[in-house]
N, C-alpha and C. Protein backbone atom coordinates (compact mmCIF):
# COMPACT_ATOMS: atom_id res chain seq x y z
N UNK A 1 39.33 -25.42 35.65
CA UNK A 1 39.68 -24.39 34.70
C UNK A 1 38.42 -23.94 33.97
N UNK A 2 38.29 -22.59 33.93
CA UNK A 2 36.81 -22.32 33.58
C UNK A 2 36.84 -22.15 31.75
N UNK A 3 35.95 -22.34 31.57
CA UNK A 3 35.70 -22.63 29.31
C UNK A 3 34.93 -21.60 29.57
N UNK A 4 34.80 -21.29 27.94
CA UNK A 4 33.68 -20.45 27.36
C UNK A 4 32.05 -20.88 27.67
N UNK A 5 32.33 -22.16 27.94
CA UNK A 5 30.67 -22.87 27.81
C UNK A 5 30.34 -22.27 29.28
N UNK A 6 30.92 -22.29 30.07
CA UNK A 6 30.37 -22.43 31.44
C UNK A 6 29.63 -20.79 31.85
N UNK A 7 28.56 -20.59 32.66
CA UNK A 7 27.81 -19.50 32.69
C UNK A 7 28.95 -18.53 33.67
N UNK A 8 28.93 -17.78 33.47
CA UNK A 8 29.31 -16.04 33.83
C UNK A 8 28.72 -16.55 35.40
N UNK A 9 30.03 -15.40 36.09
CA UNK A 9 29.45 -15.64 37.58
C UNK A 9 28.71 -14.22 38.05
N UNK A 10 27.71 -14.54 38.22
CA UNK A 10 26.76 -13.56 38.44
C UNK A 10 27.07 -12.84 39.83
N UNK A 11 27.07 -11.68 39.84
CA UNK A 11 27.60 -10.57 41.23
C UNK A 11 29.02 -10.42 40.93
N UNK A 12 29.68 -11.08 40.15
CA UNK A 12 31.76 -10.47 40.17
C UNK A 12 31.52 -9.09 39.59
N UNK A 13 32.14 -8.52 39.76
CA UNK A 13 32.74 -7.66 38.57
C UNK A 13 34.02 -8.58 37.55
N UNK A 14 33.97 -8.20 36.33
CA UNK A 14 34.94 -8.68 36.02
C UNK A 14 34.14 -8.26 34.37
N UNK A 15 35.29 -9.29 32.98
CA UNK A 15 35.35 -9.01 31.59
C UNK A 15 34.05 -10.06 31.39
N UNK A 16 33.07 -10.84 31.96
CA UNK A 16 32.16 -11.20 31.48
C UNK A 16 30.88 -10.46 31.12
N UNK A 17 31.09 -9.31 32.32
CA UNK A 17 29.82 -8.23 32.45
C UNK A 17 30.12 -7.37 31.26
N UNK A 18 31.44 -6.91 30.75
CA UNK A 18 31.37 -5.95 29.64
C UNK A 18 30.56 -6.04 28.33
N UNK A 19 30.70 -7.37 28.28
CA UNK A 19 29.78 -7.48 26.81
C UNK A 19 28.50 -7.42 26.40
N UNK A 20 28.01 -7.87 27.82
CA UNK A 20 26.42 -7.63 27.83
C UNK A 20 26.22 -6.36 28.07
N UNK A 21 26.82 -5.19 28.88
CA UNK A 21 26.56 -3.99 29.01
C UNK A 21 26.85 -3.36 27.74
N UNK A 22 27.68 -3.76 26.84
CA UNK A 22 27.72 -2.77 25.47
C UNK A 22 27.03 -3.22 24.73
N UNK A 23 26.50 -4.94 25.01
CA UNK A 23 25.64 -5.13 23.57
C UNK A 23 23.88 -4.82 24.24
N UNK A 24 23.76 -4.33 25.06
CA UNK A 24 22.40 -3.42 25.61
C UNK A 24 22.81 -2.19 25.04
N UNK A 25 23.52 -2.06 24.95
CA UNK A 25 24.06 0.01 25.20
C UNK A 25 23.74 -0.11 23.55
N UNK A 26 24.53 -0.71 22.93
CA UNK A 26 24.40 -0.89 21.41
C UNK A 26 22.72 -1.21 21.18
N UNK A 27 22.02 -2.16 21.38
CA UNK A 27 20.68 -2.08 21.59
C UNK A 27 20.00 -0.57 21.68
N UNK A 28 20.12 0.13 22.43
CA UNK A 28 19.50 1.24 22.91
C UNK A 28 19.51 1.70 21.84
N UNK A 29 20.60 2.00 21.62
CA UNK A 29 21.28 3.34 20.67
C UNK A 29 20.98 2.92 19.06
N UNK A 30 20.93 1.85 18.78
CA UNK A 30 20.14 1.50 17.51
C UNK A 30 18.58 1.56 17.70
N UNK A 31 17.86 1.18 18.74
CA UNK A 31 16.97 1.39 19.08
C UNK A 31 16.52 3.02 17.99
N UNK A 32 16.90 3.86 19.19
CA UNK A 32 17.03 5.31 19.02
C UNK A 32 17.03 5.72 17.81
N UNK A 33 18.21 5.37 16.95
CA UNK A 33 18.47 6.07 15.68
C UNK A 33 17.36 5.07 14.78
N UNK A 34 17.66 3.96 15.08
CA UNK A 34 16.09 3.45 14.20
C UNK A 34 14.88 3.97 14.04
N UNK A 35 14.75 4.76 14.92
CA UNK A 35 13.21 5.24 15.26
C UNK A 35 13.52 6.48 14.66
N UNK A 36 14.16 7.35 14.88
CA UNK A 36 14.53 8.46 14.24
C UNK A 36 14.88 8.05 12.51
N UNK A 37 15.63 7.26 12.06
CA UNK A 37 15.54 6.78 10.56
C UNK A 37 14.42 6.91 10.16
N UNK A 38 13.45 6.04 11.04
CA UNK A 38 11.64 6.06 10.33
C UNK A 38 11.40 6.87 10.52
N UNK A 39 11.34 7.66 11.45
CA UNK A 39 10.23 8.93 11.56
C UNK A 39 11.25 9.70 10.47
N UNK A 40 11.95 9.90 9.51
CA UNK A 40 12.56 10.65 9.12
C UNK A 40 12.18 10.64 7.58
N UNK A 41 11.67 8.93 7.40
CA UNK A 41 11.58 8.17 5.78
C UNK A 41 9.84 8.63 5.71
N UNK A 42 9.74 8.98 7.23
CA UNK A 42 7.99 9.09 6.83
C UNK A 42 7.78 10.63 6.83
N UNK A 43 8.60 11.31 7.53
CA UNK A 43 8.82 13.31 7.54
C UNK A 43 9.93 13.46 7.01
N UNK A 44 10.43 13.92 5.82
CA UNK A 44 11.59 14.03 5.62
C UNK A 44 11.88 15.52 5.87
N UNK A 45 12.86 15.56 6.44
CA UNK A 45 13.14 17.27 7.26
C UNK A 45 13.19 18.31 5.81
N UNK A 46 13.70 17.80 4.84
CA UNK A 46 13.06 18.71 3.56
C UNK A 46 12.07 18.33 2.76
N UNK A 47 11.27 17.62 2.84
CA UNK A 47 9.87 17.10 2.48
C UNK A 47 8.62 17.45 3.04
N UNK A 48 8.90 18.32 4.09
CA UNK A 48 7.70 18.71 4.77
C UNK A 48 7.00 19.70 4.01
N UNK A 49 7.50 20.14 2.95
CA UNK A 49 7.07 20.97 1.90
C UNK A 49 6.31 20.60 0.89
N UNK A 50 5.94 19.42 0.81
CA UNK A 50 5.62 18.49 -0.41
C UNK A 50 3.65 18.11 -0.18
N UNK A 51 3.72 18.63 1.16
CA UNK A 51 2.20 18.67 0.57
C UNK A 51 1.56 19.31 0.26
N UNK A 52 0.38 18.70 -0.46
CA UNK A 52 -0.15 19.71 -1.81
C UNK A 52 0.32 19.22 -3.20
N UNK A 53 1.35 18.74 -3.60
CA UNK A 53 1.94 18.38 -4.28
C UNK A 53 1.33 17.23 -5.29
N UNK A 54 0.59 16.35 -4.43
CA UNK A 54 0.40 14.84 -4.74
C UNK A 54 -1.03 15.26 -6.01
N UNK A 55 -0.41 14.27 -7.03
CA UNK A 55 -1.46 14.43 -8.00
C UNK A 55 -2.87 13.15 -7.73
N UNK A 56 -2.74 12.18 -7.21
CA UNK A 56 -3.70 11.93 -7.38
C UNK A 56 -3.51 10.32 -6.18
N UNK A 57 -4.82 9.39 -5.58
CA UNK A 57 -4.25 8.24 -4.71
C UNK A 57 -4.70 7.16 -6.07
N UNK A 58 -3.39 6.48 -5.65
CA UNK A 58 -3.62 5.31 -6.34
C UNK A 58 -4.56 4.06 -5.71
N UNK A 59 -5.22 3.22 -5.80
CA UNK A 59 -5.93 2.32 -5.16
C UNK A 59 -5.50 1.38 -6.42
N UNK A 60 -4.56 -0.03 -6.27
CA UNK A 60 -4.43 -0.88 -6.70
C UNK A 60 -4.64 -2.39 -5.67
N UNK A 61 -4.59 -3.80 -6.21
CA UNK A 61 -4.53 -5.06 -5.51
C UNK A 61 -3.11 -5.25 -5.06
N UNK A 62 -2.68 -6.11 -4.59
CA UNK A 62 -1.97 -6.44 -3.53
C UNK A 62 -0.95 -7.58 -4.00
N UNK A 63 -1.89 -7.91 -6.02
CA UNK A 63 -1.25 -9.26 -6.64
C UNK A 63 0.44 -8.63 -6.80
N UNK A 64 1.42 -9.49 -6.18
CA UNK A 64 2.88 -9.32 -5.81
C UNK A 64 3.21 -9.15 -7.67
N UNK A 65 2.15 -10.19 -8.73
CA UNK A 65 2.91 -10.51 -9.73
C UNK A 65 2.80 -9.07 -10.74
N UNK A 66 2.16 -7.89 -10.35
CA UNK A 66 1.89 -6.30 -11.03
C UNK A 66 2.19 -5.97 -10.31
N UNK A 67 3.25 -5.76 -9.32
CA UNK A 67 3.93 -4.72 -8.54
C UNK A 67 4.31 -3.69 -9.24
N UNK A 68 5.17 -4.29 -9.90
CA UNK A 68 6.55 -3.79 -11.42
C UNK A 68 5.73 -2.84 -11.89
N UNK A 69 5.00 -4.05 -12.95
CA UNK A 69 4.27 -3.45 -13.95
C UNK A 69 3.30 -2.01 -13.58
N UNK A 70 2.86 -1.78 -11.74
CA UNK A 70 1.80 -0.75 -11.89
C UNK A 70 3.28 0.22 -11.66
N UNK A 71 3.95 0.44 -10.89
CA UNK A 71 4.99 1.52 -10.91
C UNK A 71 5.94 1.73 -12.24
N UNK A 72 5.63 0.89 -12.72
CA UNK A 72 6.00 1.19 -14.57
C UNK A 72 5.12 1.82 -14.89
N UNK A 73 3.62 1.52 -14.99
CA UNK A 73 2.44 2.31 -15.92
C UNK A 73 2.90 3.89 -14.96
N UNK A 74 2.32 3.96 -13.96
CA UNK A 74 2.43 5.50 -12.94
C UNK A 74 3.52 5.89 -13.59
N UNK A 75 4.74 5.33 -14.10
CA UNK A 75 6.01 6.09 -14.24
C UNK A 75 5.86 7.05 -15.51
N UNK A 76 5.09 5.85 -16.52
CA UNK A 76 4.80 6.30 -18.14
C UNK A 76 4.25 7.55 -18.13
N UNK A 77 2.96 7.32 -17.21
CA UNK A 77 2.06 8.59 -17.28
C UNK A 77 2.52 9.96 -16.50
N UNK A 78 4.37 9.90 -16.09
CA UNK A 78 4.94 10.99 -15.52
C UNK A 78 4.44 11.66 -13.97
N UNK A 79 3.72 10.04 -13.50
CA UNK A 79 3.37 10.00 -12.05
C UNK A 79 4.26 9.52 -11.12
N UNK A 80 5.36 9.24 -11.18
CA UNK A 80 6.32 8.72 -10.49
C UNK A 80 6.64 9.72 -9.40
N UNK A 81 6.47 9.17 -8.03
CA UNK A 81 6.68 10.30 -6.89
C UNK A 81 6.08 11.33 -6.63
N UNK A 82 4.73 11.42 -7.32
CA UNK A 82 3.61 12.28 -7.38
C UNK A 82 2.18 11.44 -7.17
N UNK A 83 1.88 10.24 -6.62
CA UNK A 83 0.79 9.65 -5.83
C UNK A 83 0.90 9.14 -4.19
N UNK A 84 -0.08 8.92 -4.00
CA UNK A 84 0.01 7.76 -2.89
C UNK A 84 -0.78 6.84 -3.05
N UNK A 85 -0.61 5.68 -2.84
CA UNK A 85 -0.45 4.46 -2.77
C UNK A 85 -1.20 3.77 -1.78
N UNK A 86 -2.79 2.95 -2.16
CA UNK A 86 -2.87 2.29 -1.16
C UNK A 86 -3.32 1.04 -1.87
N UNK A 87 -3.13 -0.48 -1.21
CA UNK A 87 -3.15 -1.65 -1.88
C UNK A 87 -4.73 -2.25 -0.95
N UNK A 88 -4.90 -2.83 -1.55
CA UNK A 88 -6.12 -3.79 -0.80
C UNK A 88 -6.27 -4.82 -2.04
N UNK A 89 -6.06 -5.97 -1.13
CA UNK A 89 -6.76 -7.61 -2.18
C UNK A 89 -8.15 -7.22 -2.81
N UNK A 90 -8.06 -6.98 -4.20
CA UNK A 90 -9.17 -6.87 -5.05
C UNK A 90 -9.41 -5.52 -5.34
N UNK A 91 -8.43 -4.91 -5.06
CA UNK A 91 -8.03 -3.17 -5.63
C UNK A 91 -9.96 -2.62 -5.12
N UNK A 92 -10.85 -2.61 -6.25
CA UNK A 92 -12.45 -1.65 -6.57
C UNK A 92 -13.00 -2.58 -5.45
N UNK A 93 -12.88 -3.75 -5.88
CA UNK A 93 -14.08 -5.05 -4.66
C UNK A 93 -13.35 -4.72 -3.64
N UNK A 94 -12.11 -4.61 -3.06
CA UNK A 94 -11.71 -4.33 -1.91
C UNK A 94 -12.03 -3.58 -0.96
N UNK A 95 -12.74 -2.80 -1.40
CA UNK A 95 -13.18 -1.68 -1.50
C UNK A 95 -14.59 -1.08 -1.30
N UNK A 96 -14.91 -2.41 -2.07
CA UNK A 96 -16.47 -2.19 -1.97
C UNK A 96 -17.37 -3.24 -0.70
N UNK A 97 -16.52 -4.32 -1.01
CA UNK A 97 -16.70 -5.69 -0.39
C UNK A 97 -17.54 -5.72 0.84
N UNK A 98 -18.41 -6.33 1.24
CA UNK A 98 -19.09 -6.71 2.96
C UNK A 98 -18.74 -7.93 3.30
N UNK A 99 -17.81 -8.67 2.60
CA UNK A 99 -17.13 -9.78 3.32
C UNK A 99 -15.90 -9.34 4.34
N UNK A 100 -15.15 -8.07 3.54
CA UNK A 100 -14.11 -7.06 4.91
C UNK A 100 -14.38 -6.21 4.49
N UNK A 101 -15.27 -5.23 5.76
CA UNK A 101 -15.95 -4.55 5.93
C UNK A 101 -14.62 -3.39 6.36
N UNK A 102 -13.51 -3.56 6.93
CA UNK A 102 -12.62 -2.74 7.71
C UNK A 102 -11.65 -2.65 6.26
N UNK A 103 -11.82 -3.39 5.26
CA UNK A 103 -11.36 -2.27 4.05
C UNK A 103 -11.80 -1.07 3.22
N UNK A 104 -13.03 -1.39 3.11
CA UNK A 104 -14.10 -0.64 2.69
C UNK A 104 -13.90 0.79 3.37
N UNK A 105 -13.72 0.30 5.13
CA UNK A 105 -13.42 1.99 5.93
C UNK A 105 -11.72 2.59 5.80
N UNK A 106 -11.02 1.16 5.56
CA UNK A 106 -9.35 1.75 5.08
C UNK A 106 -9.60 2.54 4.17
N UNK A 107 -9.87 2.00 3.07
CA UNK A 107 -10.15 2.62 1.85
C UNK A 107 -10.89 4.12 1.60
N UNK A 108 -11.88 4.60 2.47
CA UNK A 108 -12.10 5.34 2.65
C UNK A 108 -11.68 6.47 3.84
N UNK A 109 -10.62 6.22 4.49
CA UNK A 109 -10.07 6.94 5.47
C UNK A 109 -8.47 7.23 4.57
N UNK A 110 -7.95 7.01 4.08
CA UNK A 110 -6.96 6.88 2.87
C UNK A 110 -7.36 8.21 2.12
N UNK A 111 -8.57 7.89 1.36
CA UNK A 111 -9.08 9.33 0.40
C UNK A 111 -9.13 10.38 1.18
N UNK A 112 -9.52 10.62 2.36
CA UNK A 112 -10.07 11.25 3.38
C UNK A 112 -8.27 12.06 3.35
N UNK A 113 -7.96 11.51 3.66
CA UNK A 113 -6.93 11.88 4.19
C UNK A 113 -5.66 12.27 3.24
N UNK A 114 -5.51 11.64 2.07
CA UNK A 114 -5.07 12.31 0.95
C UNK A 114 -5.56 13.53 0.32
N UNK A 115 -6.84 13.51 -0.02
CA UNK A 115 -7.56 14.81 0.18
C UNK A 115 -7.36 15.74 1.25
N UNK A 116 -7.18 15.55 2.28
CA UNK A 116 -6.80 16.73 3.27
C UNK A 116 -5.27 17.28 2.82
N UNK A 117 -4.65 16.36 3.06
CA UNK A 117 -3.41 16.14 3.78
C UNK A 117 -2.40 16.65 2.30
N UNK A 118 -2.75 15.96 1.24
CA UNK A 118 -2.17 15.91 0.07
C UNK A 118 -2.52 16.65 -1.34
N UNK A 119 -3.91 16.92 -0.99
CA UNK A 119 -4.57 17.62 -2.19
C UNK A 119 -5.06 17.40 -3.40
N UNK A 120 -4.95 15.76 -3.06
CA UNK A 120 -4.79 15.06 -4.61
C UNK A 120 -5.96 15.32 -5.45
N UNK A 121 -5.95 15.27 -7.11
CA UNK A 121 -6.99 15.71 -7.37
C UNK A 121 -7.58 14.60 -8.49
N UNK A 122 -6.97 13.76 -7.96
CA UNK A 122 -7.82 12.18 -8.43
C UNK A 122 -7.26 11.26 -7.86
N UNK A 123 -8.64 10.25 -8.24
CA UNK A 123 -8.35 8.70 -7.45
C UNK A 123 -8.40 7.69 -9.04
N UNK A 124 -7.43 7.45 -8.79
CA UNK A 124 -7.09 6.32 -9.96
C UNK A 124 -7.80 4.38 -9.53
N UNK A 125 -7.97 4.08 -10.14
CA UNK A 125 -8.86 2.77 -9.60
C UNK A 125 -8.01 1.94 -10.51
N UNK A 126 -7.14 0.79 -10.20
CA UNK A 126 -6.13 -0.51 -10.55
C UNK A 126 -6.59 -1.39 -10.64
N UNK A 127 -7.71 -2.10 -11.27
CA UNK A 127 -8.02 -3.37 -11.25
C UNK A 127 -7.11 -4.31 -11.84
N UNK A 128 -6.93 -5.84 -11.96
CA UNK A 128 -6.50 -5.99 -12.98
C UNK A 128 -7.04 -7.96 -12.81
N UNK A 129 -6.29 -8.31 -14.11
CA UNK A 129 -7.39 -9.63 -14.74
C UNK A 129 -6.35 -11.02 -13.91
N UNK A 130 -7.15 -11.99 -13.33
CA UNK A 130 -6.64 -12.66 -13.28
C UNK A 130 -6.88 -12.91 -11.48
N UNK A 131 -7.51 -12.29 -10.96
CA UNK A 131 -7.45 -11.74 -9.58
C UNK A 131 -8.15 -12.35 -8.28
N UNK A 132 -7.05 -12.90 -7.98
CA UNK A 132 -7.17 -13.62 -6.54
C UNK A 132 -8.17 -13.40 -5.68
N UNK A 133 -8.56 -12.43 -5.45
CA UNK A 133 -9.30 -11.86 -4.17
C UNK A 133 -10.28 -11.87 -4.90
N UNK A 134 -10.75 -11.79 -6.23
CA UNK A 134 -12.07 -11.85 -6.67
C UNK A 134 -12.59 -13.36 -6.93
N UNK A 135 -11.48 -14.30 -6.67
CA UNK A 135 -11.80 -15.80 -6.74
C UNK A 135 -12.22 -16.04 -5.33
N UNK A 136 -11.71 -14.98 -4.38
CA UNK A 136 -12.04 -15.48 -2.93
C UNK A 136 -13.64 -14.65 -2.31
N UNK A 137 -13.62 -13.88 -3.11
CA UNK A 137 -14.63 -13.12 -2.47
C UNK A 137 -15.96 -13.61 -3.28
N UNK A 138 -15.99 -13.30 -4.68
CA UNK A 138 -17.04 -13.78 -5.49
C UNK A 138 -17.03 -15.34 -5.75
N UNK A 139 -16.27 -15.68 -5.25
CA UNK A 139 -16.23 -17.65 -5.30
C UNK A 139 -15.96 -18.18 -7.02
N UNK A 140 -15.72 -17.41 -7.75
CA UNK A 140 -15.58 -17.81 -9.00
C UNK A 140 -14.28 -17.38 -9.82
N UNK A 141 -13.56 -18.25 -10.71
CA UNK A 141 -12.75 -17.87 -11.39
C UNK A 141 -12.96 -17.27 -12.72
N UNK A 142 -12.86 -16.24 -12.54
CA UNK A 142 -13.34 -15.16 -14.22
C UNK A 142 -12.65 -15.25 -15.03
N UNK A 143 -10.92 -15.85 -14.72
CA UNK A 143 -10.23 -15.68 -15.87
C UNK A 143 -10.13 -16.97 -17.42
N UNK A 144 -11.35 -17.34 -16.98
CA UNK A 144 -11.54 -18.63 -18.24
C UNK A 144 -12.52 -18.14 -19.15
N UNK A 145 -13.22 -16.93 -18.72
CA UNK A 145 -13.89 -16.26 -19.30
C UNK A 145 -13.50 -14.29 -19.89
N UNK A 146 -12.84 -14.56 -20.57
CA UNK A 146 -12.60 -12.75 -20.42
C UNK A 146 -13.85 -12.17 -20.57
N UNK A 147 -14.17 -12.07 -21.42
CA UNK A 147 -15.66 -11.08 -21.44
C UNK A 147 -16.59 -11.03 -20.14
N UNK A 148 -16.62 -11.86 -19.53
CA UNK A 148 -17.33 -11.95 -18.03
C UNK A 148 -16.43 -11.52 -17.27
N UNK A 149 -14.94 -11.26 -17.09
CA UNK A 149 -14.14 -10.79 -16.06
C UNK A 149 -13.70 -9.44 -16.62
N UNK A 150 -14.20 -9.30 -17.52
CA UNK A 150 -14.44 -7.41 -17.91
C UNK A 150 -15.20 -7.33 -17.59
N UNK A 151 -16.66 -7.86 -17.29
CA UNK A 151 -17.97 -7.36 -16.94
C UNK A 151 -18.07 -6.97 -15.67
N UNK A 152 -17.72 -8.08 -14.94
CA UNK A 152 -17.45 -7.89 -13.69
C UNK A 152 -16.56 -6.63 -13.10
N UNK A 153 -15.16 -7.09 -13.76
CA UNK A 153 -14.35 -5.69 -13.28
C UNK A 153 -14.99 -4.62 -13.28
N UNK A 154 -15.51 -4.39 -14.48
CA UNK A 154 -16.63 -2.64 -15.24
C UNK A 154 -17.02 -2.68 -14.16
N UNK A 155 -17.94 -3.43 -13.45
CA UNK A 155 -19.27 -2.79 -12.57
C UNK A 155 -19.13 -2.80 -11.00
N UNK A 156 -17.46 -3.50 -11.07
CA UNK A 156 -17.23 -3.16 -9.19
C UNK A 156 -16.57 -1.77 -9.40
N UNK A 157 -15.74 -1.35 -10.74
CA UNK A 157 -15.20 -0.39 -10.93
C UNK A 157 -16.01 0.94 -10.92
N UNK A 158 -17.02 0.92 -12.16
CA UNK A 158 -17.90 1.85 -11.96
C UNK A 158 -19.26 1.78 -10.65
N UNK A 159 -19.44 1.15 -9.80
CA UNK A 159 -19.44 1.28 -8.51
C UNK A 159 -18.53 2.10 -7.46
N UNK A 160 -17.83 1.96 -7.51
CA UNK A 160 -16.49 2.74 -6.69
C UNK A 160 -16.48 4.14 -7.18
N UNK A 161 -16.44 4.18 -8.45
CA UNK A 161 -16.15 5.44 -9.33
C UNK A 161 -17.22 6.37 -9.22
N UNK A 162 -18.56 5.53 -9.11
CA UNK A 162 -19.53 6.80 -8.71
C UNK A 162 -20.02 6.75 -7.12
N UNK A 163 -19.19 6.24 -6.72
CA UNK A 163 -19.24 6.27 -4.67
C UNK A 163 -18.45 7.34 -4.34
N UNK A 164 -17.07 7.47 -5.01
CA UNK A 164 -16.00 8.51 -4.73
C UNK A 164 -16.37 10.39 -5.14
N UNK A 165 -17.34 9.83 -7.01
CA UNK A 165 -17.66 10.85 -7.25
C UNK A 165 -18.92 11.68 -6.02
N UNK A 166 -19.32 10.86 -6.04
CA UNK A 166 -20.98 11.08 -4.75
C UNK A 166 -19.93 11.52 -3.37
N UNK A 167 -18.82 11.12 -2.99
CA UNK A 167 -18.25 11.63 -1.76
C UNK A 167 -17.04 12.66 -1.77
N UNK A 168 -16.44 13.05 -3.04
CA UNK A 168 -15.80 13.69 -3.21
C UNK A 168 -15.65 14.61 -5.02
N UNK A 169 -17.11 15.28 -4.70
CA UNK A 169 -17.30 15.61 -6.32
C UNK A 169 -16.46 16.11 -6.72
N UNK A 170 -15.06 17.11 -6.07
CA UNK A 170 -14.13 17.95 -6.80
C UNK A 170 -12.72 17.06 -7.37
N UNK A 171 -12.97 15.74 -7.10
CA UNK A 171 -12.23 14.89 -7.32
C UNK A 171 -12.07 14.05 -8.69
N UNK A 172 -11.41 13.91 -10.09
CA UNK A 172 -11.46 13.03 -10.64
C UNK A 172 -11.12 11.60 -10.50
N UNK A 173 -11.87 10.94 -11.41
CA UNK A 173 -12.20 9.40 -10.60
C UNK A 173 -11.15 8.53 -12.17
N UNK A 174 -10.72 7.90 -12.28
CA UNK A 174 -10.05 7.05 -13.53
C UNK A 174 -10.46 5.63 -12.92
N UNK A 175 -10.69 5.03 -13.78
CA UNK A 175 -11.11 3.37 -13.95
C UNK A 175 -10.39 2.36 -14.98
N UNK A 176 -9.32 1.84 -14.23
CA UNK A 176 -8.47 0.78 -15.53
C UNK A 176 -8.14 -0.28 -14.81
N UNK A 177 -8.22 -1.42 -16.14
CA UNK A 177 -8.16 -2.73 -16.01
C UNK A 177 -7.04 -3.33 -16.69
N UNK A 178 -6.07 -3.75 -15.58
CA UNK A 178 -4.50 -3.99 -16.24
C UNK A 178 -4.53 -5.54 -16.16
N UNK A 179 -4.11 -6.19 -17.45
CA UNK A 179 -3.64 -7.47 -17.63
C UNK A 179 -1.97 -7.92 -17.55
N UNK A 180 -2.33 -9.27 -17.04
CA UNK A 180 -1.28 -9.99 -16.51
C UNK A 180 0.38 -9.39 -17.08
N UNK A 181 0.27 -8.79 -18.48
CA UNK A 181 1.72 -8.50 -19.45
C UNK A 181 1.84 -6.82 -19.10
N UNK A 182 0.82 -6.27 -18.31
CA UNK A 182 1.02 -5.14 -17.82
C UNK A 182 0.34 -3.61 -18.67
N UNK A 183 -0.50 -4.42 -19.85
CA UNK A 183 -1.40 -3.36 -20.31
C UNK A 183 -2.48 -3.22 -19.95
N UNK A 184 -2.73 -1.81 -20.18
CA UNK A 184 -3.95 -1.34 -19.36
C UNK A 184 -4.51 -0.99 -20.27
N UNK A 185 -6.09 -0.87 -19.76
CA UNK A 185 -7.34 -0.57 -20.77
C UNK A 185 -8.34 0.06 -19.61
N UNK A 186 -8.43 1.56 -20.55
CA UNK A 186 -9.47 2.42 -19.59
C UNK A 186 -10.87 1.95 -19.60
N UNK A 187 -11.46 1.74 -17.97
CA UNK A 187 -13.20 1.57 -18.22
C UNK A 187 -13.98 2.86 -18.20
N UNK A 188 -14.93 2.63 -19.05
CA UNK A 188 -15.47 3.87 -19.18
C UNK A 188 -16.84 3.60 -19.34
C-alpha cells in the first residue's frame, strides 16, 4: 500500500505530477511579477517625472543605531522624499579612505550621477560621533575624547567638502556632525 513517504513514480501520469507542475508554474509567475514589482519600486510608471526634482545627495554611515534619527533630521529640514541616499561605513572617511579604495569611486559615481540624473543641488555630508568605521580605519577610538573626535570629524569633513566643491563647483556642499541622541551640529 503506497504512503505519502514513498517517492512518486517517475514516467506515470497520474495526481503526483500535478503539484510539482503548478508549484513551478507558480514559481514562474511570481518570478515574473516580482521582477516587474522591482522594476516598478525603482521606475514608478508615474514617477518618471520626478527627475530634476531631488534637492540634494545625502552621504551618511551605515551605523544601524542613526538610521531613525538621520530620516528624522532630513524630515525636520522638509527634505523628506526630496534626496538620495547613499550610506558608506564612515559616511566623509568612507569616502575619502585608501584602505577601500572602491568606496571612494562609489561615492563618487553616486554624485556623478545624481547630478546628471537628479539635479541635485547639494551634497549634504552625515558624519556622526561614536563611529565604528573610524575605529576600524584610523585604529583609534575617538569617542573618549570629544574634542579630538570633532577634530578629526572637521578635517575628513572639510576634506570631502572641498573635493566635491573642486569637482562640482555649482554644487552646495553642507558638513554636520550628528551625535548618538540625534543632534546635529554644523562644521564649518
Amino acid at each position: 500500500m503506497p504512503t505519502n513517504l514513498e517517492e512518486p513514480r517517475h514516467g506515470m501520469k497520474g495526481s503526483h505530477e500535478e503539484p510539482w507542475h503548478n508549484r513551478r508554474q507558480f514559481l514562474k509567475t511570481l518570478t515574473v511579477w516580482g521582477s516587474a514589482a522591482g522594476l516598478t519600486s525603482l521606475f514608478p510608471v508615474g514617477g518618471l517625472h520626478a527627475a530634476g526634482q531631488t534637492e540634494a545627495l545625502l552621504l551618511s554611515c551605515m551605523d544601524f543605531r542613526l538610521v531613525d534619527a538621520t530620516a528624522r533630521y532630513m524630515a525636520s529640514r522638509g527634505l523628506a522624499g526630496k534626496y538620495d541616499h547613499i550610506i558608506l561605513a564612515g559616511a566623509a572617511l568612507g569616502a575619502l579612505t585608501e584602505k577601500f579604495p572602491a568606496w571612494n569611486q562609489t561615492f563618487w559615481d553616486h554624485v556623478g550621477v545624481a547630478s546628471d540624473l537628479h539635479k541635485i543641488h547639494k551634497v549634504i555630508v552625515l558624519d556622526h560621533r561614536d563611529c565604528g568605521a573610524y575605529k576600524v580605519i584610523l585604529r583609534e577610538d575617538l569617542a573618549a575624547d570629544p574634542a579630538k573626535e570633532t577634530a578629526i570629524h572637521t578635517t575628513q569633513l572639510k576634506q570631502l567638502g572641498k573635493r566635491v566643491r573642486e569637482k562640482y563647483p555649482a554644487l552646495e556642499v553642507e558638513l554636520l556632525l550628528m551625535a548618538l541622541d540625534g543632534k546635529v551640529e554644523v562644521i564649518s
